[in-house]
C-alpha atoms as a PDB file:
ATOM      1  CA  UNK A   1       1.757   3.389  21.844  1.00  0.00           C
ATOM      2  CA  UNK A   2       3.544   2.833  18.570  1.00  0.00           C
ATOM      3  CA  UNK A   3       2.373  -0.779  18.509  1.00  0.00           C
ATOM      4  CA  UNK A   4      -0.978  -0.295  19.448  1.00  0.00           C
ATOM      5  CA  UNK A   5      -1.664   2.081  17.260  1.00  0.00           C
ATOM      6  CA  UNK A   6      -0.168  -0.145  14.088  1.00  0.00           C
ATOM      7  CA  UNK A   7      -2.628  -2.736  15.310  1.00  0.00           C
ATOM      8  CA  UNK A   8      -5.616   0.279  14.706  1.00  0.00           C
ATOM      9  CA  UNK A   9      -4.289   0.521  11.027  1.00  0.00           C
ATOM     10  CA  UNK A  10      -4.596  -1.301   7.872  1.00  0.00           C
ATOM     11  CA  UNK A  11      -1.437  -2.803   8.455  1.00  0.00           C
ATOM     12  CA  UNK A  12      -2.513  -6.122   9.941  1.00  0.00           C
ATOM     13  CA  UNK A  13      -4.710  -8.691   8.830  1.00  0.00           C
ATOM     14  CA  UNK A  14      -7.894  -8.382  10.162  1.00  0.00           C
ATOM     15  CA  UNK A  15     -11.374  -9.580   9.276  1.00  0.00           C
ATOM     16  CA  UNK A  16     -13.189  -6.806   9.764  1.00  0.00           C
ATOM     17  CA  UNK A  17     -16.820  -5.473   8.628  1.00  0.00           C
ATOM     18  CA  UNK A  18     -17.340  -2.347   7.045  1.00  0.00           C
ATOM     19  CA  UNK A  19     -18.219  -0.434   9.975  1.00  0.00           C
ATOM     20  CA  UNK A  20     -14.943  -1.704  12.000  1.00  0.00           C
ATOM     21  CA  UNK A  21     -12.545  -0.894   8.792  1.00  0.00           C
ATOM     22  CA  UNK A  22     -13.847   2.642   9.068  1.00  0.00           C
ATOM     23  CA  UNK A  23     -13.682   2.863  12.892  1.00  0.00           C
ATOM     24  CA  UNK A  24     -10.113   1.123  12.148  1.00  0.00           C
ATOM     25  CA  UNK A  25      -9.297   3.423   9.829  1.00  0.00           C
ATOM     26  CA  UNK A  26     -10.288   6.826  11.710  1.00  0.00           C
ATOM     27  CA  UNK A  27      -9.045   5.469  14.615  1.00  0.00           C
ATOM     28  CA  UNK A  28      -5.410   4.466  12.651  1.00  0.00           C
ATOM     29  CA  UNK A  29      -5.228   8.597  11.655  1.00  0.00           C
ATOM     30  CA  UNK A  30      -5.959   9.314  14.566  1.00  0.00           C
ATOM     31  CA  UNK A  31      -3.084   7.396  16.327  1.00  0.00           C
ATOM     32  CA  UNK A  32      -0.864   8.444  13.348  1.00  0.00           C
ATOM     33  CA  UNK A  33      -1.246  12.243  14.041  1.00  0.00           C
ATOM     34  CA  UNK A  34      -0.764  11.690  18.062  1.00  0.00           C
ATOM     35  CA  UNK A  35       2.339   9.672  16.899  1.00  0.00           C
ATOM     36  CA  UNK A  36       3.896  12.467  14.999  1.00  0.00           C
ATOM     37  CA  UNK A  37       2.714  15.076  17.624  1.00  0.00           C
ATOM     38  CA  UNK A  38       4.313  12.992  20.253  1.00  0.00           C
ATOM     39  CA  UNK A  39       7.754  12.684  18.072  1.00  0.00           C
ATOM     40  CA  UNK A  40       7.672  16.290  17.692  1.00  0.00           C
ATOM     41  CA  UNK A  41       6.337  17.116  14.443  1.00  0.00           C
ATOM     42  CA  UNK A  42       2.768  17.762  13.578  1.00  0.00           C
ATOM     43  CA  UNK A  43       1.269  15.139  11.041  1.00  0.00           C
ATOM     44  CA  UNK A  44       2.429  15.720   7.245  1.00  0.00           C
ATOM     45  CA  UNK A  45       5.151  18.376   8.605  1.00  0.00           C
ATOM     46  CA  UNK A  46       7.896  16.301   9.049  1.00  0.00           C
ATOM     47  CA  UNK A  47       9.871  15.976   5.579  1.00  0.00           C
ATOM     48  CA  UNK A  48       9.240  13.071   3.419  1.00  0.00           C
ATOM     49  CA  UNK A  49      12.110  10.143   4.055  1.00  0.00           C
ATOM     50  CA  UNK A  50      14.166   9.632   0.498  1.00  0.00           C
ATOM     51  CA  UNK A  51      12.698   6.781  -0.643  1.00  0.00           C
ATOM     52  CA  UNK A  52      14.644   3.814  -2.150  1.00  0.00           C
ATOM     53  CA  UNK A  53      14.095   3.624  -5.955  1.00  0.00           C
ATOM     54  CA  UNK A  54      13.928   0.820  -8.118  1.00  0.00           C
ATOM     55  CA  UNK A  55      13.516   0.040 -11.748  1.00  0.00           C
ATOM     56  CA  UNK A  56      10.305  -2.556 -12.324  1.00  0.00           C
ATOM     57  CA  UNK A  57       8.724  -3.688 -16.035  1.00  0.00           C
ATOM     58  CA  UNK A  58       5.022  -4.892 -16.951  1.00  0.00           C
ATOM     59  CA  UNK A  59       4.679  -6.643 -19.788  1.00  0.00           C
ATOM     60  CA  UNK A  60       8.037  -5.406 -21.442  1.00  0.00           C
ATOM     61  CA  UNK A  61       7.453  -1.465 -19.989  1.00  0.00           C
ATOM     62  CA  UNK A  62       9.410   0.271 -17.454  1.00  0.00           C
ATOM     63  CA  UNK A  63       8.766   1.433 -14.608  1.00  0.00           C
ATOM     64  CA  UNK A  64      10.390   3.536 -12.130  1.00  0.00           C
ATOM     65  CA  UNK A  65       9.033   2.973  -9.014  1.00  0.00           C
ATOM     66  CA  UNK A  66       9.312   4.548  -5.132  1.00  0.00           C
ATOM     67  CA  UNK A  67       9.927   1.279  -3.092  1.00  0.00           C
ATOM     68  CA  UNK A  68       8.121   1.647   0.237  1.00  0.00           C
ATOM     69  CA  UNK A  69       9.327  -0.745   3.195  1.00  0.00           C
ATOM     70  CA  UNK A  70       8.270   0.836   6.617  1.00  0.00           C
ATOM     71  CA  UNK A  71       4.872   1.234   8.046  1.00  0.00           C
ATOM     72  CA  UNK A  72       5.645   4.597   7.956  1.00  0.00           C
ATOM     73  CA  UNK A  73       6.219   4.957   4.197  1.00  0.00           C
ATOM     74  CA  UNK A  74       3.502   2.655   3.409  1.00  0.00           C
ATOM     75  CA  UNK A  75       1.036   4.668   5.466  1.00  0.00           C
ATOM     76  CA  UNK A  76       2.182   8.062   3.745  1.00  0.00           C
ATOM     77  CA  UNK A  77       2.036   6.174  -0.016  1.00  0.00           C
ATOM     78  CA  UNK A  78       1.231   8.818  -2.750  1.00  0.00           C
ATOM     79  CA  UNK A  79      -0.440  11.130  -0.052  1.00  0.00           C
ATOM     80  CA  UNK A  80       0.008  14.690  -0.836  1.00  0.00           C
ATOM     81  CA  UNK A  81       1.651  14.385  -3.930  1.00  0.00           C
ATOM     82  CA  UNK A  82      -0.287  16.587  -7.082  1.00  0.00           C
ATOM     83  CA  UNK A  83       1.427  14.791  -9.958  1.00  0.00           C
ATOM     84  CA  UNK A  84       2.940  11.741 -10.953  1.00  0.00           C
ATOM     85  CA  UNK A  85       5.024  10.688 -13.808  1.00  0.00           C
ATOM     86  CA  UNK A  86       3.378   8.605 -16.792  1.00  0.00           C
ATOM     87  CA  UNK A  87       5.860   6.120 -15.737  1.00  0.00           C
ATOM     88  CA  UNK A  88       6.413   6.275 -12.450  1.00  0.00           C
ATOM     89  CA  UNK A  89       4.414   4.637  -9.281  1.00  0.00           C
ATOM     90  CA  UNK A  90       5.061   3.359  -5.972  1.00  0.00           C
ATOM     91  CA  UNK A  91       6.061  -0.621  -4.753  1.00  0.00           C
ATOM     92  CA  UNK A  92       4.472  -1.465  -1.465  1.00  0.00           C
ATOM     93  CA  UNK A  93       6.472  -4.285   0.143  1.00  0.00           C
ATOM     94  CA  UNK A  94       5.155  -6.302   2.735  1.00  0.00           C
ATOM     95  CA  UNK A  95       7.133  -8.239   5.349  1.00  0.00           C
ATOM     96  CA  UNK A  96       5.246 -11.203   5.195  1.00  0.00           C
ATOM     97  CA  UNK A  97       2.118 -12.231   2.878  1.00  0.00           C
ATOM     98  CA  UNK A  98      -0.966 -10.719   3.912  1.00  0.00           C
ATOM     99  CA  UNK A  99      -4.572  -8.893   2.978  1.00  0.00           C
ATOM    100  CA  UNK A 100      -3.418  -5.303   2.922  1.00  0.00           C
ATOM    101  CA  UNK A 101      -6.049  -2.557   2.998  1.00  0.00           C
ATOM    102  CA  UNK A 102      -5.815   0.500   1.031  1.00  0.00           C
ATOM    103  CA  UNK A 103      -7.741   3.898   1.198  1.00  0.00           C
ATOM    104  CA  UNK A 104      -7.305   7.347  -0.617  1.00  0.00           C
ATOM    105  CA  UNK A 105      -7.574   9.669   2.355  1.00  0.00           C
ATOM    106  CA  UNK A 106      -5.612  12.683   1.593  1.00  0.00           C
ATOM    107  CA  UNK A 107      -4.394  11.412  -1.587  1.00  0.00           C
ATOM    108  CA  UNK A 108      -5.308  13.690  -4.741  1.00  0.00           C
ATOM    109  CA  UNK A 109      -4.576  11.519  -7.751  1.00  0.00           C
ATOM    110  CA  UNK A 110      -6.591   9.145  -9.096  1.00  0.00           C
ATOM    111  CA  UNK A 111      -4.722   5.854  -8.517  1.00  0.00           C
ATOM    112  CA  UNK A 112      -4.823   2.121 -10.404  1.00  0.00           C
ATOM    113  CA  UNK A 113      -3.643  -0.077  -7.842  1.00  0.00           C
ATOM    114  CA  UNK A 114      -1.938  -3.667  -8.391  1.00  0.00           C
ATOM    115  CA  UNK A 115      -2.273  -6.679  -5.545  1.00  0.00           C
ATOM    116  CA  UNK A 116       1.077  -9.021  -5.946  1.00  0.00           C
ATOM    117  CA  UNK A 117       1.484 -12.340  -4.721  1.00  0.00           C
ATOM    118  CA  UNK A 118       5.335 -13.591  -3.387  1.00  0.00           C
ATOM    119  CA  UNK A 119       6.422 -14.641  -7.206  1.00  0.00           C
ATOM    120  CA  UNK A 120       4.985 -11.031  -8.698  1.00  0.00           C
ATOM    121  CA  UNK A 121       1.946 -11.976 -10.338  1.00  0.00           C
ATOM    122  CA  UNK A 122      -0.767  -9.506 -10.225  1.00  0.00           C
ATOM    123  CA  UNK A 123      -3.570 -11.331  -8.905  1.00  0.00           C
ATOM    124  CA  UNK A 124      -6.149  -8.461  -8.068  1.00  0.00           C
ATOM    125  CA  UNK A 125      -6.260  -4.795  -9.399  1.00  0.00           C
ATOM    126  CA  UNK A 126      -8.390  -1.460  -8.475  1.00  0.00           C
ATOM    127  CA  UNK A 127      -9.220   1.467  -9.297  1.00  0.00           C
ATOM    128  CA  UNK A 128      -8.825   3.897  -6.757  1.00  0.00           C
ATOM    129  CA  UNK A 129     -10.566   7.716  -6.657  1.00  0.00           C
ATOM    130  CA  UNK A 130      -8.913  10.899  -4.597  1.00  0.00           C
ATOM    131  CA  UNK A 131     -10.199  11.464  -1.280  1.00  0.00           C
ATOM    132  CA  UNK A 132     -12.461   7.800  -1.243  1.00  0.00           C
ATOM    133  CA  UNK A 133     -11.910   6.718   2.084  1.00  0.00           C
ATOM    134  CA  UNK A 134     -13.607   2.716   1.746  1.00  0.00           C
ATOM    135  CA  UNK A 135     -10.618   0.234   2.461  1.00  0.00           C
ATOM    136  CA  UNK A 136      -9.823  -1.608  -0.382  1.00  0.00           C
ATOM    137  CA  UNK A 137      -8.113  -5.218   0.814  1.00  0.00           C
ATOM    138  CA  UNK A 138      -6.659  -7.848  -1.120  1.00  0.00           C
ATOM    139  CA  UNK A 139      -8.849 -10.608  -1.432  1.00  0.00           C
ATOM    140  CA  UNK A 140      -5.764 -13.668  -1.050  1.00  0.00           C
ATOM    141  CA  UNK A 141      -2.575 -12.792   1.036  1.00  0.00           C
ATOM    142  CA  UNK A 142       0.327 -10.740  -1.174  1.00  0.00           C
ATOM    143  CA  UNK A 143       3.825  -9.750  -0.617  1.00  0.00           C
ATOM    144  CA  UNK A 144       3.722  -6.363  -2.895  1.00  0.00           C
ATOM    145  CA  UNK A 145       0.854  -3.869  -3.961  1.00  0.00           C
ATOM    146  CA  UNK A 146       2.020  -1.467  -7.014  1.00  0.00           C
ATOM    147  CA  UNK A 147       0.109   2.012  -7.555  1.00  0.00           C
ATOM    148  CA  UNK A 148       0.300   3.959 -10.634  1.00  0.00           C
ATOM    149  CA  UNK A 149      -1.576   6.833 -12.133  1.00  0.00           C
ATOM    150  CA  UNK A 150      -5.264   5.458 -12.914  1.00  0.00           C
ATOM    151  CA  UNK A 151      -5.412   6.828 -16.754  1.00  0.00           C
ATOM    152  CA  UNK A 152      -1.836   6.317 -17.452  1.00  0.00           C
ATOM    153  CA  UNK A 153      -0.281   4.038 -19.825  1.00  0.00           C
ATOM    154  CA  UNK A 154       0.987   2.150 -17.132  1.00  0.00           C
ATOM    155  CA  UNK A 155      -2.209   1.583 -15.966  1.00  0.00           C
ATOM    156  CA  UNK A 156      -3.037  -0.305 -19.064  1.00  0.00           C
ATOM    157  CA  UNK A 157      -0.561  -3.079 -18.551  1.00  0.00           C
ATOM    158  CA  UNK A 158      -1.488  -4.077 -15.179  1.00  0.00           C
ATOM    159  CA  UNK A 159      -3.374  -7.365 -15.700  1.00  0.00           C
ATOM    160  CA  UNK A 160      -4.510 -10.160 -13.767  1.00  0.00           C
ATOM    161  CA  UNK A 161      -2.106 -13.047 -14.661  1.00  0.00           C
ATOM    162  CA  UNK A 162       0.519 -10.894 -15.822  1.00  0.00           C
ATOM    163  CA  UNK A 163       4.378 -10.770 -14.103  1.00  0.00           C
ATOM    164  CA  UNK A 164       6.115  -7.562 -12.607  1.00  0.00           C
ATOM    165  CA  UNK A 165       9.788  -8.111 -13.539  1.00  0.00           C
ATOM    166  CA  UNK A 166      12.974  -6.401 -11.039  1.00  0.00           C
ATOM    167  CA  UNK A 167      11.141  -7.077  -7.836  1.00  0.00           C
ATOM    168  CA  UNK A 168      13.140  -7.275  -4.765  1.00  0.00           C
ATOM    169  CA  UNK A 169      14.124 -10.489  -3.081  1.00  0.00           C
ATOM    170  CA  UNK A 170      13.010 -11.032   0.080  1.00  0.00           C
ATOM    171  CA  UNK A 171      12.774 -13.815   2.236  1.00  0.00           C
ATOM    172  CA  UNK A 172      10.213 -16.135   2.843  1.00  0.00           C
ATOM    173  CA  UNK A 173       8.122 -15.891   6.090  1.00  0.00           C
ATOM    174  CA  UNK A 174       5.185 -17.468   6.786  1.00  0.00           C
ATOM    175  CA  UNK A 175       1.557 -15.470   5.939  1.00  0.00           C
ATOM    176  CA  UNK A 176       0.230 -13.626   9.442  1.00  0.00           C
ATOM    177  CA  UNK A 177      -2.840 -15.545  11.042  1.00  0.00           C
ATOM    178  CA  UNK A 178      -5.554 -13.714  10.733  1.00  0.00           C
ATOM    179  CA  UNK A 179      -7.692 -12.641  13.736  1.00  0.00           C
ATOM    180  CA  UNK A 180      -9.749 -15.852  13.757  1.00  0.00           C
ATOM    181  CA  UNK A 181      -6.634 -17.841  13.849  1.00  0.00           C
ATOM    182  CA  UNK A 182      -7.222 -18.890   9.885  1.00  0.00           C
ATOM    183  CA  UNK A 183      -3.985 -18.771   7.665  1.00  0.00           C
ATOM    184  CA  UNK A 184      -3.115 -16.208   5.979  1.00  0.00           C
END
């Protein structure tokens, strides 16, 4: 069940239309709340896992980020959460390079959101409004995404072009096919 239902979510790289990403998307909620039912917890209830934290700079300013690793962190992101720090954010890691899709379901903060490529360039950015629930993919595969408060003065310094120093090293895997057997 677990793995079928990862294959619903945004998770894996999938050319999909904007009717499918929906259906994907309702469909990924869906499984993640019979997940958490079946686990013994009812969706949101169970407590937040601690997070790993990690120290990350932009163009000379810190930033103290939440590192997210699992599918289950990633999926949760800033859900929930009514504040965030001028200079905090959140690191999505990816195990291999990929087209990530983002959406703002349950998530009440507006959000700027940084696409990273394996060597921590930003090579796509977003702006991201509570509640919108359109997927937002990267448009080239990426190894990180990096979310920060949309009118912060973090926000500012995310740039296309521009490095994100302290990044963790991870090793290198080969991009996931996509669905029509293209790379990456």
């Amino acid at each position: 069940m677990a793995k079928w239902c990862e294959v619903l979510t945004f998770k894996k790289t999938v050319a999909t239309s904007g009717r499918s990403r929906r259906r994907n998307a309702l469909l990924g909620g869906w499984c993640a709340g019979i997940w958490g039912v079946l686990a013994g917890t009812a969706w949101g209830a169970a407590p937040d896992e601690a997070l790993p934290r990690l120290t990350l700079a932009v163009n000379g300013v810190p930033i103290q980020v939440e590192v997210a690793r699992t599918s289950r962190a990633r999926e949760r992101g800033l859900a929930g959460r009514t504040a965030l720090a001028a200079d905090a954010g959140m690191l999505f890691v990816f195990r291999r390079p990929g087209r990530p899709c983002f959406w703002m379901k349950d998530t009440l903060l507006p959000l700027s959101l940084a696409f990273l490529n394996e060597r921590g360039m930003i090579v796509q950015r977003e702006e991201l409004l509570p509640g919108d629930e359109r997927a937002v993919c990267a448009r080239q595969p990426v190894r990180f995404a990096l979310e920060v408060a949309r009118n912060g003065p973090l926000a500012h310094q995310l740039r296309l072009g521009r490095p994100v120093v302290g990044l963790p090293q991870l090793p290198r895997l080969p991009a996931e096919p996509s669905r029509f057997g293209e790379p990456g």
